[in-house]
PDB file of N, CA and C in Angstrom:
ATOM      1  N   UNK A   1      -2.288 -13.672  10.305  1.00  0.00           N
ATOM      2  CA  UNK A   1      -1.307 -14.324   9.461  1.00  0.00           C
ATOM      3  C   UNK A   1      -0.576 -13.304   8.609  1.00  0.00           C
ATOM      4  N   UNK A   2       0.560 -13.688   8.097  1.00  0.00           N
ATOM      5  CA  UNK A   2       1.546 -12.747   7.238  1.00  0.00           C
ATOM      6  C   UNK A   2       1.152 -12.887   6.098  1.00  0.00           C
ATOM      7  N   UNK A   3       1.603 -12.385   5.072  1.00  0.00           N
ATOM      8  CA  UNK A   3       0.716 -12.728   3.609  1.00  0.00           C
ATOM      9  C   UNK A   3       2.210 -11.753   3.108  1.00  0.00           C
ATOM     10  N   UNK A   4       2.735 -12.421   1.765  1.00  0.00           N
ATOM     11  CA  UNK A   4       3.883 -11.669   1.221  1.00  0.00           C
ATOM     12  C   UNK A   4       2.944 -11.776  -0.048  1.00  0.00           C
ATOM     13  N   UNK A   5       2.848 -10.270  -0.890  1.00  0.00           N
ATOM     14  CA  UNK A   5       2.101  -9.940  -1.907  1.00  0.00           C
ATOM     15  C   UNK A   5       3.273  -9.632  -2.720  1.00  0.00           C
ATOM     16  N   UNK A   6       3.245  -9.703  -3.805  1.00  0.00           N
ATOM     17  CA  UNK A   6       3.987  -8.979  -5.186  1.00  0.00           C
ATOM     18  C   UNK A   6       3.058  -8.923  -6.253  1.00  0.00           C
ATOM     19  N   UNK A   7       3.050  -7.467  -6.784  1.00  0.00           N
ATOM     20  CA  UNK A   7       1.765  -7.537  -7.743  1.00  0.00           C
ATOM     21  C   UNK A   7       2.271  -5.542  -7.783  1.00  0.00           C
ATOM     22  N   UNK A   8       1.571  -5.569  -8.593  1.00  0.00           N
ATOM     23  CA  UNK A   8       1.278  -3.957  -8.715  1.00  0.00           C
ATOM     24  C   UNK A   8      -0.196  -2.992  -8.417  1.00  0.00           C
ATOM     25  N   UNK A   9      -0.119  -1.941  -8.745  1.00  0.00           N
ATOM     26  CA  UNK A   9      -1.442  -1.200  -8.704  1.00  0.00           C
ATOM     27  C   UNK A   9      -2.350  -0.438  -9.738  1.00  0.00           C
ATOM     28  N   UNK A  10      -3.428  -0.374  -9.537  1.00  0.00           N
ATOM     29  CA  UNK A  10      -3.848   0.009 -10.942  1.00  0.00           C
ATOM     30  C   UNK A  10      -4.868   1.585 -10.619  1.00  0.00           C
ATOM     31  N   UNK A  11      -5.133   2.759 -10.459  1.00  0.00           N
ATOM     32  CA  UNK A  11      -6.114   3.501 -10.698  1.00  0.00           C
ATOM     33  C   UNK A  11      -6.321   3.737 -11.895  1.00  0.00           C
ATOM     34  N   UNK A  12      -7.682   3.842 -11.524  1.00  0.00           N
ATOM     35  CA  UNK A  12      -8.970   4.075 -12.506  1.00  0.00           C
ATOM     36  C   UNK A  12      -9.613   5.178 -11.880  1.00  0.00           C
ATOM     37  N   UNK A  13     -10.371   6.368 -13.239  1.00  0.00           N
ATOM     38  CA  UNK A  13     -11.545   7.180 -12.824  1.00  0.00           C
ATOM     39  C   UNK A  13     -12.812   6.803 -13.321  1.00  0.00           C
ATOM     40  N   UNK A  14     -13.427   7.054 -12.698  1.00  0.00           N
ATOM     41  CA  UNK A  14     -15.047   6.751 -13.410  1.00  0.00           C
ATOM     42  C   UNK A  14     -15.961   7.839 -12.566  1.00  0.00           C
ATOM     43  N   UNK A  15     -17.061   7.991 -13.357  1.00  0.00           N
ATOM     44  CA  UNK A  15     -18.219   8.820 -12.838  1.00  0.00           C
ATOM     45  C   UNK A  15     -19.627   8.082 -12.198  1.00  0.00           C
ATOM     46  N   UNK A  16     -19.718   8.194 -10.891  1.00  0.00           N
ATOM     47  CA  UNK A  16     -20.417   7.417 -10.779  1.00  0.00           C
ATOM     48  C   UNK A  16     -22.239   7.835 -11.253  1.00  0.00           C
ATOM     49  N   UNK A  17     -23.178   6.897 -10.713  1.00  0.00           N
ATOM     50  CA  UNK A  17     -24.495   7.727 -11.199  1.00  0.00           C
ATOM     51  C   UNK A  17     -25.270   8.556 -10.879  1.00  0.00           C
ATOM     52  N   UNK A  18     -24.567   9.316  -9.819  1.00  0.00           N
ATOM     53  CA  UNK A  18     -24.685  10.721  -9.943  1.00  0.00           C
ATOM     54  C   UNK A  18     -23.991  11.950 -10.420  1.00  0.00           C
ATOM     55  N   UNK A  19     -23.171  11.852 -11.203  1.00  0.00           N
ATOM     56  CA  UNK A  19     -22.093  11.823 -12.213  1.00  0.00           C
ATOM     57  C   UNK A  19     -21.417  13.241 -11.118  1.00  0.00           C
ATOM     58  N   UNK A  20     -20.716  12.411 -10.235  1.00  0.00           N
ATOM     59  CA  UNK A  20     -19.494  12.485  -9.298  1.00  0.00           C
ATOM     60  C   UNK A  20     -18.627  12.076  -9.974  1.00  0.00           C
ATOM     61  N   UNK A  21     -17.188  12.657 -10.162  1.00  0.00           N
ATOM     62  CA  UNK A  21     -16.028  11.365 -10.487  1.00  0.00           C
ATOM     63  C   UNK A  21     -15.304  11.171  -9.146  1.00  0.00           C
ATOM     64  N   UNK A  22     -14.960   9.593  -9.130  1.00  0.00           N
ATOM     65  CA  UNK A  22     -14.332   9.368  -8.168  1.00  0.00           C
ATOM     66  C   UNK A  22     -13.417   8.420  -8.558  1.00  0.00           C
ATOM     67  N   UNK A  23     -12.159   7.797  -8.128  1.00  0.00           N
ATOM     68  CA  UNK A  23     -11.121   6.983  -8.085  1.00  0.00           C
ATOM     69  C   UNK A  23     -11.571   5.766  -7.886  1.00  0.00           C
ATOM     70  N   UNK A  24     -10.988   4.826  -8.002  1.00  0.00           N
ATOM     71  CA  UNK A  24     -10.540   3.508  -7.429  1.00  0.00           C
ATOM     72  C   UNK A  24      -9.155   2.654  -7.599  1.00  0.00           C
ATOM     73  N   UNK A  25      -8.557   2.466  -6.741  1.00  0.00           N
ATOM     74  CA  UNK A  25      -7.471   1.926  -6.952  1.00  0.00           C
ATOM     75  C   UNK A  25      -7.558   0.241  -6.594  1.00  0.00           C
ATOM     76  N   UNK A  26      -7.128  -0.551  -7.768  1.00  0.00           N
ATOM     77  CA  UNK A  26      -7.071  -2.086  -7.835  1.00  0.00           C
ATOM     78  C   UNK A  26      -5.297  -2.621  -7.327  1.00  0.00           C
ATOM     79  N   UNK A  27      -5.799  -3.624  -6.570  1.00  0.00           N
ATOM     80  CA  UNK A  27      -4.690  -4.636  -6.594  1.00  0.00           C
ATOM     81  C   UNK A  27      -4.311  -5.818  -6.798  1.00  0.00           C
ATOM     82  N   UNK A  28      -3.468  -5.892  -8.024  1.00  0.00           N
ATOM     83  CA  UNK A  28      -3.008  -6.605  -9.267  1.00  0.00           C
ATOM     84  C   UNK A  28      -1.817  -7.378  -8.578  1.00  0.00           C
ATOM     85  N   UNK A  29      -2.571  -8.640  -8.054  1.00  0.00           N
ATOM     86  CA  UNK A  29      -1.202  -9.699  -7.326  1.00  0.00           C
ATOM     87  C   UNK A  29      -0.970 -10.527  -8.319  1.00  0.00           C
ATOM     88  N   UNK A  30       0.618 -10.643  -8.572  1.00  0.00           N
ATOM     89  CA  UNK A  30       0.800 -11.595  -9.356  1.00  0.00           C
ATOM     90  C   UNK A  30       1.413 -12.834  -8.538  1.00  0.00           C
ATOM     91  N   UNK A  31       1.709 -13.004  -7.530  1.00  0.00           N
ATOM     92  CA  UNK A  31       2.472 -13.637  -6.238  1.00  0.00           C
ATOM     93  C   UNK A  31       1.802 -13.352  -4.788  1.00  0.00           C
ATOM     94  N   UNK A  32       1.566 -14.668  -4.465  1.00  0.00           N
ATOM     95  CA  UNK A  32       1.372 -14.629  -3.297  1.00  0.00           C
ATOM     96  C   UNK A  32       1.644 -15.858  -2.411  1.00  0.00           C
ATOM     97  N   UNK A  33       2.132 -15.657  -1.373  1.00  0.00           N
ATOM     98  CA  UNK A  33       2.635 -16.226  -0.387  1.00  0.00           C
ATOM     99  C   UNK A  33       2.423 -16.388   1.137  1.00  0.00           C
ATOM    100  N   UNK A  34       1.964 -17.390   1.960  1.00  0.00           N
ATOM    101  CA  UNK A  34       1.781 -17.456   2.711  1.00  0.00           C
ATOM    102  C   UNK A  34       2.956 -17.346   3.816  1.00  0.00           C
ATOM    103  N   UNK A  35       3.203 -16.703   4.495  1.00  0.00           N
ATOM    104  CA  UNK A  35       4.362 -16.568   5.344  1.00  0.00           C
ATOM    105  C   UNK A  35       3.963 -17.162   6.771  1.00  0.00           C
ATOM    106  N   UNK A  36       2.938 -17.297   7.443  1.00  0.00           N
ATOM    107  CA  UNK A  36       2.864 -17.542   8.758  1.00  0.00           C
ATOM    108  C   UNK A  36       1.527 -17.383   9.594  1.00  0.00           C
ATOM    109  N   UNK A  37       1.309 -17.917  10.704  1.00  0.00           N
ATOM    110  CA  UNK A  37       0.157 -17.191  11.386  1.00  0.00           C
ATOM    111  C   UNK A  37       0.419 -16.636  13.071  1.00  0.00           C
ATOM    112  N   UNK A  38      -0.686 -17.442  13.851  1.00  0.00           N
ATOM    113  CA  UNK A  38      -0.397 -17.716  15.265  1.00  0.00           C
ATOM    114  C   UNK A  38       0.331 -18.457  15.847  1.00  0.00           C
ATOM    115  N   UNK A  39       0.526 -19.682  15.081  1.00  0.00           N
ATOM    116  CA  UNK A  39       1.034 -20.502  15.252  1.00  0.00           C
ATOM    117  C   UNK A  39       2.485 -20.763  14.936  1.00  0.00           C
ATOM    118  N   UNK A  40       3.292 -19.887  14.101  1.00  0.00           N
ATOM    119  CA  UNK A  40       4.242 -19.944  13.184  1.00  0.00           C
ATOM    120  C   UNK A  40       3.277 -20.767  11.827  1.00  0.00           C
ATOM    121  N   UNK A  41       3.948 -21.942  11.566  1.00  0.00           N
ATOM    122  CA  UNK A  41       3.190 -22.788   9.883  1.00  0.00           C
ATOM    123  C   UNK A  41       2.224 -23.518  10.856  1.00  0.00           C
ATOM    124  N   UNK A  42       1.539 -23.485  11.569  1.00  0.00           N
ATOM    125  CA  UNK A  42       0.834 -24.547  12.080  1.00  0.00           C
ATOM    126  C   UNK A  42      -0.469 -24.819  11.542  1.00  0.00           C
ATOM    127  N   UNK A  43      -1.353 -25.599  12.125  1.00  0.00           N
ATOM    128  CA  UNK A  43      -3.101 -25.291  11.568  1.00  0.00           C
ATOM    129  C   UNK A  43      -3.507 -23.852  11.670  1.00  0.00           C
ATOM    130  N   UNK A  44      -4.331 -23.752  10.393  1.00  0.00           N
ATOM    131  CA  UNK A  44      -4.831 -22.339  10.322  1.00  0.00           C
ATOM    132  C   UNK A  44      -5.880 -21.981  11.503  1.00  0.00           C
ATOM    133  N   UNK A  45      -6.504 -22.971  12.170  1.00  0.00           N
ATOM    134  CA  UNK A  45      -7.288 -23.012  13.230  1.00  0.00           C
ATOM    135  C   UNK A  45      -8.509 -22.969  12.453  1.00  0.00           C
ATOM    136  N   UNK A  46      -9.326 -23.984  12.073  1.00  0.00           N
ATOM    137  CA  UNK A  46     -10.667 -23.959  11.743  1.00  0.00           C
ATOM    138  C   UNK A  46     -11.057 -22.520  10.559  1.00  0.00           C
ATOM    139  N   UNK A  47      -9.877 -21.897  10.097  1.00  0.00           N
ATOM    140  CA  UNK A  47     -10.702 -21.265   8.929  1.00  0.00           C
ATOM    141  C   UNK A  47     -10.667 -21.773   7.408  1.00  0.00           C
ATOM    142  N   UNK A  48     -11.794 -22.269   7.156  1.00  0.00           N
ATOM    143  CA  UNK A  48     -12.130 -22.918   6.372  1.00  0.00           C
ATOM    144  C   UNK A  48     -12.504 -21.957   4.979  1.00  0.00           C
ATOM    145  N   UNK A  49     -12.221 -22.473   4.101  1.00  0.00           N
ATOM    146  CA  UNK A  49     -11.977 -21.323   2.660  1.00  0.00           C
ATOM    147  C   UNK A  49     -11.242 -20.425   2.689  1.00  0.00           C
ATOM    148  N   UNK A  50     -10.840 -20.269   3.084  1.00  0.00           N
ATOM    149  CA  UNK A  50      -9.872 -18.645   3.139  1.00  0.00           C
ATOM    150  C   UNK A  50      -8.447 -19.184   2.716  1.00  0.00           C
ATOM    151  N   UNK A  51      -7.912 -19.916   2.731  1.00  0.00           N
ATOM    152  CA  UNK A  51      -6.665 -20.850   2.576  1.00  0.00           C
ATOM    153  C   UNK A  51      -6.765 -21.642   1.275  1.00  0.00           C
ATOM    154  N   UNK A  52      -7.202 -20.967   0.110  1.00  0.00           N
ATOM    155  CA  UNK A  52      -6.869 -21.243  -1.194  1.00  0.00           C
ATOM    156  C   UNK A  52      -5.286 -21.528  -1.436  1.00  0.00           C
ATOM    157  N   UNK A  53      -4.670 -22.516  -1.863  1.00  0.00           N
ATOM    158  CA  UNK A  53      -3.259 -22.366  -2.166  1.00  0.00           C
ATOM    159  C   UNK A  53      -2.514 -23.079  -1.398  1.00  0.00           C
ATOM    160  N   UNK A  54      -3.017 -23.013  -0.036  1.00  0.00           N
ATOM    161  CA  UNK A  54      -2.047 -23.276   1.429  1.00  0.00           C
ATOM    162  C   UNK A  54      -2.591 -24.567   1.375  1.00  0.00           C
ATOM    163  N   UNK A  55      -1.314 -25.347   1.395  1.00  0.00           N
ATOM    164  CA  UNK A  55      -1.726 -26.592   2.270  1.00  0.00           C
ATOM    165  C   UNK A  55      -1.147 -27.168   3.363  1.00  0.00           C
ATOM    166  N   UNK A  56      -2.565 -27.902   4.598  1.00  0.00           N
ATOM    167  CA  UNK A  56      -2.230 -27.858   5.812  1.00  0.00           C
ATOM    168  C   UNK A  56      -0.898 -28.973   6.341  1.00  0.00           C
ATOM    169  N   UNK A  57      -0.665 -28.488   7.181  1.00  0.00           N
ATOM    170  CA  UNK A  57       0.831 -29.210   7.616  1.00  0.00           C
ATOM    171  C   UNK A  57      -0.072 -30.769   8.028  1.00  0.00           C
ATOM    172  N   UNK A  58       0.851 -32.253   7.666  1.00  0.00           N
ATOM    173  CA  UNK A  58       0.052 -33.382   8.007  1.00  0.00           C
ATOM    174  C   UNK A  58       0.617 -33.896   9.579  1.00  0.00           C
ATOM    175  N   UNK A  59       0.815 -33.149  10.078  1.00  0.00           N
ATOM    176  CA  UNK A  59       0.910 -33.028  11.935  1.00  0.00           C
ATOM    177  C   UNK A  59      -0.753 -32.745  12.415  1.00  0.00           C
ATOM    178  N   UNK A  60      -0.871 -33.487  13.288  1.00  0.00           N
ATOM    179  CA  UNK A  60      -2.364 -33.339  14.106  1.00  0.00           C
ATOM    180  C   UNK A  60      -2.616 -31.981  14.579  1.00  0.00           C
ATOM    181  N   UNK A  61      -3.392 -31.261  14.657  1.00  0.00           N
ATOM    182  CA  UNK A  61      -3.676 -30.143  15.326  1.00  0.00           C
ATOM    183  C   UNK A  61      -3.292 -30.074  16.387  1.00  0.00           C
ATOM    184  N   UNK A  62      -2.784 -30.921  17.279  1.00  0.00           N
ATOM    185  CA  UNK A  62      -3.392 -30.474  19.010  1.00  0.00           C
ATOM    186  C   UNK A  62      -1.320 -30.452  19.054  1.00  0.00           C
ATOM    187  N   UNK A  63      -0.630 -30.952  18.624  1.00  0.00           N
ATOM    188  CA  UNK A  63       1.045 -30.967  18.349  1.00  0.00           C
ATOM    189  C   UNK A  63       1.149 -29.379  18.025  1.00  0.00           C
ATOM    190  N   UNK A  64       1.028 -28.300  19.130  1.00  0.00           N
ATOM    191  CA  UNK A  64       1.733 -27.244  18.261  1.00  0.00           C
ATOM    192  C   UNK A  64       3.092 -27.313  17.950  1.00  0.00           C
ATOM    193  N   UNK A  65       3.425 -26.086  16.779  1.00  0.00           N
ATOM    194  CA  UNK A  65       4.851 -26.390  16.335  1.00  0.00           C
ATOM    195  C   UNK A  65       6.135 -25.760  16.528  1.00  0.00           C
ATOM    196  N   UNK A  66       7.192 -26.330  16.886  1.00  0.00           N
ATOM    197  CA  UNK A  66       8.368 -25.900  17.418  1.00  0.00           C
ATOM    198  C   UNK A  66       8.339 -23.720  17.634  1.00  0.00           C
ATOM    199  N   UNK A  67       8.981 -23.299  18.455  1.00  0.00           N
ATOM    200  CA  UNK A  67       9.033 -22.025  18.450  1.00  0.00           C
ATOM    201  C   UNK A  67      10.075 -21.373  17.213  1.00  0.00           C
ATOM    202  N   UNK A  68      10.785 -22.430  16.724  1.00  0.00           N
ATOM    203  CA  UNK A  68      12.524 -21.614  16.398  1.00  0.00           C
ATOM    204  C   UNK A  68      11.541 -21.491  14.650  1.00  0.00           C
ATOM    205  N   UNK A  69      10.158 -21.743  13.969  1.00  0.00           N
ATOM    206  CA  UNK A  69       9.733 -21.515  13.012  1.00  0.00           C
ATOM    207  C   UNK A  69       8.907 -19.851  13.134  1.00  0.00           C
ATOM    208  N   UNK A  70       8.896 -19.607  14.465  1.00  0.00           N
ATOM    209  CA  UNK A  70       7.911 -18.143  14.009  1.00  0.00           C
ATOM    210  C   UNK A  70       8.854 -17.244  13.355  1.00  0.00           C
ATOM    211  N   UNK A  71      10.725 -17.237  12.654  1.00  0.00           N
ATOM    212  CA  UNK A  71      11.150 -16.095  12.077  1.00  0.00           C
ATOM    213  C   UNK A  71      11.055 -16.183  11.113  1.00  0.00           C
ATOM    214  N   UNK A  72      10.070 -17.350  10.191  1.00  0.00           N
ATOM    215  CA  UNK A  72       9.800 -17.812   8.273  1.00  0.00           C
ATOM    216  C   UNK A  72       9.623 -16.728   7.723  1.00  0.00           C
ATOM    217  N   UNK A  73       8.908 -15.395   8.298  1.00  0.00           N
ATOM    218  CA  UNK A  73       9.346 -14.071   7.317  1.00  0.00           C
ATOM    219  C   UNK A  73      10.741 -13.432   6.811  1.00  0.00           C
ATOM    220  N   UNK A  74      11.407 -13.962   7.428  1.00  0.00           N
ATOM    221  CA  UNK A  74      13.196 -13.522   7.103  1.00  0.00           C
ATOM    222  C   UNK A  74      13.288 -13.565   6.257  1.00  0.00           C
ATOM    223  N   UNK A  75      13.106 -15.061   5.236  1.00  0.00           N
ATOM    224  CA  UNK A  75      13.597 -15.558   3.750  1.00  0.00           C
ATOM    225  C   UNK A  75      12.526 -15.063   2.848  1.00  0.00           C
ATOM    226  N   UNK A  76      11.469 -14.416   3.282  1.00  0.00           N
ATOM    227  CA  UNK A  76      10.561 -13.736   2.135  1.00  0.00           C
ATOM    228  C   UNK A  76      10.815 -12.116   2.220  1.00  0.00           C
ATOM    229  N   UNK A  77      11.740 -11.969   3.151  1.00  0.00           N
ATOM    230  CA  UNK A  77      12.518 -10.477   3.157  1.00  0.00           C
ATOM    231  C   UNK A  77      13.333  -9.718   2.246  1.00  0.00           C
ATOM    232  N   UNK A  78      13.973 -10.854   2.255  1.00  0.00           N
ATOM    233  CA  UNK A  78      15.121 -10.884   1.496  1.00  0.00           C
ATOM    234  C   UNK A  78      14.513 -11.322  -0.030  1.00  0.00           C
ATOM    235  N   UNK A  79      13.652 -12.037  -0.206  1.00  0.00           N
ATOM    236  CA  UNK A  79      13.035 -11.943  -1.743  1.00  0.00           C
ATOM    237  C   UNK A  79      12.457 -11.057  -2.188  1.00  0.00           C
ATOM    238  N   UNK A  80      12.040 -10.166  -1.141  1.00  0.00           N
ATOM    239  CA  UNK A  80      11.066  -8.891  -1.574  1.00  0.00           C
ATOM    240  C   UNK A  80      11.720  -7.930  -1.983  1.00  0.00           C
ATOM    241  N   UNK A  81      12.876  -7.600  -1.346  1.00  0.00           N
ATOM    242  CA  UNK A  81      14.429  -6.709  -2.064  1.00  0.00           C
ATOM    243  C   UNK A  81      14.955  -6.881  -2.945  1.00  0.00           C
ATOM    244  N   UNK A  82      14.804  -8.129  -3.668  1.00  0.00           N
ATOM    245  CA  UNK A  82      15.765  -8.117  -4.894  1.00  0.00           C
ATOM    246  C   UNK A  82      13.898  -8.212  -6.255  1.00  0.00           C
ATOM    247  N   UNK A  83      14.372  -7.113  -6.967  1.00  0.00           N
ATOM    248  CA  UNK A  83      13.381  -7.423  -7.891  1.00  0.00           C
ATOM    249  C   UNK A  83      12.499  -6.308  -8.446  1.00  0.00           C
ATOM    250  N   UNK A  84      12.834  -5.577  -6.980  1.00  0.00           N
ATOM    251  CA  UNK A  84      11.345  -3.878  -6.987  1.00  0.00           C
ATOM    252  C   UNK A  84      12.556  -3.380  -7.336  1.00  0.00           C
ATOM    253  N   UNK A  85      13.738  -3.187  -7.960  1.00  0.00           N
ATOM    254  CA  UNK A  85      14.888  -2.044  -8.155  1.00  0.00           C
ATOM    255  C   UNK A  85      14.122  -0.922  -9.379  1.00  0.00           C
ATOM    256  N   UNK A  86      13.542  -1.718 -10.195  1.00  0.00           N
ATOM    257  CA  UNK A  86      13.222  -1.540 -11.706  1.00  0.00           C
ATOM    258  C   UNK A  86      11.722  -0.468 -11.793  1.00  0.00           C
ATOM    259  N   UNK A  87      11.155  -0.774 -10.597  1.00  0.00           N
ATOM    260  CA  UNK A  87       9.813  -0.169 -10.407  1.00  0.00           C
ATOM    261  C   UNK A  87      10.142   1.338 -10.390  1.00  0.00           C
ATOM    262  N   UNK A  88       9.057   2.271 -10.922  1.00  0.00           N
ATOM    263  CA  UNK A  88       9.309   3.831 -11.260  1.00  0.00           C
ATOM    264  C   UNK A  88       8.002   4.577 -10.216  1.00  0.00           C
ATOM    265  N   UNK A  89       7.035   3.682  -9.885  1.00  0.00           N
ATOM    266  CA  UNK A  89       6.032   4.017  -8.801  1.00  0.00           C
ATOM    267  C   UNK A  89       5.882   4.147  -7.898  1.00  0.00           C
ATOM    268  N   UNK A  90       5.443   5.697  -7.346  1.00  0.00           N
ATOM    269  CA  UNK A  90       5.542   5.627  -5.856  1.00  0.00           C
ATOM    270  C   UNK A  90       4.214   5.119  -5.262  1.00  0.00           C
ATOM    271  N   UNK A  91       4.927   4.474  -3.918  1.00  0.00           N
ATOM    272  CA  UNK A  91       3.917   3.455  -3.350  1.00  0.00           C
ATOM    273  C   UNK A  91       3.705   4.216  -1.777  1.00  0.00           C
ATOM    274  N   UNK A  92       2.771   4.386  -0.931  1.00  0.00           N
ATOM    275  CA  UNK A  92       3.047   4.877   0.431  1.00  0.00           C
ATOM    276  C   UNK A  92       3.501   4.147   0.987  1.00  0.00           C
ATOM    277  N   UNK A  93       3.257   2.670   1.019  1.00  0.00           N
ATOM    278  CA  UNK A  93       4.086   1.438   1.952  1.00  0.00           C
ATOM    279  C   UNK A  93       4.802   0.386   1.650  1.00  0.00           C
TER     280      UNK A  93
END
């Protein structure tokens, strides 16, 4: 499945208890969005908990759904461009 995140990042150092220091970097979602799966929006297929937020389409499972829905990432494309102008952090991806 697609997953559209907006959020930022956070490192931290700490020493661990063998007083190594090592990094960790957190990720701080403030937005999240379900964009799609196998199906385009269809049933998640039997995964159960993982789909906090999402709710399932009220079409029967066995009805898969039209083809012309697998391009629903387009319009979260175009939301993801307007907004990061302001950000000063470099990100690798």
């Amino acid at each position: 499945r697609s997953v559209y995140i907006e959020g930022r990042l956070k490192t931290r150092k700490y020493t661990d208890k063998d007083g190594v220091e090592k990094y960790a970097t957190d990720i701080i979602a403030n937005e999240m969005q379900m964009l799609g799966g196998r199906e385009g929006m269809g049933d998640p297929g039997g995964h159960d908990g993982d789909n906090e937020g999402y709710s399932r389409p009220s079409a029967p499972p066995s009805r898969p759904p039209p083809r012309q829905q697998t391009p629903a990432p387009a319009p979260a494309a175009s939301k993801s461009s307007s907004g990061f102008d302001d950000m000063d952090d470099d990100i690798p991806f």
